[in-house]
Protein backbone atom coordinates (compact mmCIF):
# COMPACT_ATOMS: atom_id res chain seq x y z
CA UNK A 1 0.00 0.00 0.00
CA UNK A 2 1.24 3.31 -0.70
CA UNK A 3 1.43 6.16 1.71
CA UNK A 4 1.37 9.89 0.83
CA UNK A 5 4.51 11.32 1.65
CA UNK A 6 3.69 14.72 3.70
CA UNK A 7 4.05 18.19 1.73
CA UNK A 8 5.86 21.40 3.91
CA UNK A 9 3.36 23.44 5.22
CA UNK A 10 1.61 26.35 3.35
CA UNK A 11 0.11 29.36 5.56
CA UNK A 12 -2.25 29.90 2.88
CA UNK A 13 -3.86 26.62 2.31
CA UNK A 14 -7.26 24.86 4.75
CA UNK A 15 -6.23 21.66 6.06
CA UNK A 16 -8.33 19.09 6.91
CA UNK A 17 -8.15 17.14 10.31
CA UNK A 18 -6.09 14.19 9.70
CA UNK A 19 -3.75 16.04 6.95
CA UNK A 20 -0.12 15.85 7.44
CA UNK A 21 2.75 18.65 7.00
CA UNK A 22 5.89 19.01 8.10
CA UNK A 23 7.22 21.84 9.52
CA UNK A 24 10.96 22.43 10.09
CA UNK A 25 11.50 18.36 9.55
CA UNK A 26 8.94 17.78 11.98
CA UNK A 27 5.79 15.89 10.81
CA UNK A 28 2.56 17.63 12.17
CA UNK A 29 -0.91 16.06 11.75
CA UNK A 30 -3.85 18.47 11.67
CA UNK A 31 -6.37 17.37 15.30
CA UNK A 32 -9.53 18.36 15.30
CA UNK A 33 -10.43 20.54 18.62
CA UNK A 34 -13.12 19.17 20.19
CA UNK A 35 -15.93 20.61 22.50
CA UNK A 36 -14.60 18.09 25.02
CA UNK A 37 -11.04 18.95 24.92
CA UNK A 38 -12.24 22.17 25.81
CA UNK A 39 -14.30 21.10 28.64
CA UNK A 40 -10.75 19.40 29.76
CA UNK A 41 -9.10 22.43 29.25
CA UNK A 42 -11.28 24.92 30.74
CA UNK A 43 -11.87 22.58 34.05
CA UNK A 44 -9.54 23.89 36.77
CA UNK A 45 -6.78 21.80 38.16
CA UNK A 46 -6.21 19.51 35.03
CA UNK A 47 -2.61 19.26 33.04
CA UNK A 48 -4.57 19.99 29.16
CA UNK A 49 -3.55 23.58 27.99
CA UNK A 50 -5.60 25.62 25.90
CA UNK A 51 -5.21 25.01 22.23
CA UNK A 52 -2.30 27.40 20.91
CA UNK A 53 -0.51 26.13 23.78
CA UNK A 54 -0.69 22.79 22.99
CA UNK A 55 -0.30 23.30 19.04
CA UNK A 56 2.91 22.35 17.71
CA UNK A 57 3.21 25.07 14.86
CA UNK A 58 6.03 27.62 16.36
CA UNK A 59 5.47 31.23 16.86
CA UNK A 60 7.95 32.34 14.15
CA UNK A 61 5.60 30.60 11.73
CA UNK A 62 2.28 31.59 13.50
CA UNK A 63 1.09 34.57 14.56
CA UNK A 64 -2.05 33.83 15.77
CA UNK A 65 -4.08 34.65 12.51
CA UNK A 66 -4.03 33.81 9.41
CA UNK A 67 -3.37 30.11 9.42
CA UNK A 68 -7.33 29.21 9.07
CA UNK A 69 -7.36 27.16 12.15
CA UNK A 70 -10.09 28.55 13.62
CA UNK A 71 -13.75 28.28 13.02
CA UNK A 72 -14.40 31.23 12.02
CA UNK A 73 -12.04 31.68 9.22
CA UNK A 74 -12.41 27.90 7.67
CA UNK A 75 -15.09 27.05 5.31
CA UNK A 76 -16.17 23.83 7.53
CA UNK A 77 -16.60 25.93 10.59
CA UNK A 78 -13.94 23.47 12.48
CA UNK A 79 -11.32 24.28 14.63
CA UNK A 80 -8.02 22.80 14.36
CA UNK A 81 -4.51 22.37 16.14
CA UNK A 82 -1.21 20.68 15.25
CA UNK A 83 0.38 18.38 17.12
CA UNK A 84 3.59 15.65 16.65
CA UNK A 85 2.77 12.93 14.36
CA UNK A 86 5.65 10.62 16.32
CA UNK A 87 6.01 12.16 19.97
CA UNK A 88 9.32 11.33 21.58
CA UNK A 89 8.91 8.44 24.38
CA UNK A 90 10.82 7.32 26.71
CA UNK A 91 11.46 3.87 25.41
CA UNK A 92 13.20 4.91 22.90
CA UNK A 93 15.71 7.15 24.61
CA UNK A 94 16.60 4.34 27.21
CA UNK A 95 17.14 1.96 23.84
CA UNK A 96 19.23 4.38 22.45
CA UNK A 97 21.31 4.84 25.66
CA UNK A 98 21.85 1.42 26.45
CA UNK A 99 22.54 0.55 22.59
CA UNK A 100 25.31 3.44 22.78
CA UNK A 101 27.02 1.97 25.85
């Protein structure tokens, strides 16, 4: 089966959730933001940050507008964040450091 390879990212362009890009060799995959992520987010005393916070996209890229992340400037009326397509773990730092030794 053939996979897609991901294109870089283009400021100008709607992603959907699910769509990949890669951004300074990272790969990002668009995440849908969720009325229950928000309920997590808004609830006091929980670890979730708000959704910039927790979008991958640096702030030399992103300004806070223009992306079309929001709802209100998207056609779909979704809103969207970025986050890691492969987050580091700690398995594979402790196989790395023990394969090193």
């Amino acid at each position: 089966m053939r996979v897609k390879q991901p294109e870089p990212f283009d400021r100008e362009r709607e992603y959907k959730p699910g769509e990949r890009a890669i951004v300074k060799g990272a790969v990002l995959i668009a995440t849908l933001w969720t009325p229950a992520a928000q309920r997590l987010a808004d609830s006091p005393g929980t670890l979730f940050c708000q959704r910039c916070v927790r979008c991958k996209i640096g702030k030399d890229i992103c300004t806070g507008a223009n992306l079309k992340c929001d709802k209100y400037s998207r056609t779909d009326r979704k809103t969207i964040f970025w986050r890691l397509a492969y987050p580091k773990s700690n398995a594979v730092r402790t196989i790395k450091k023990n394969s090193n030794e």
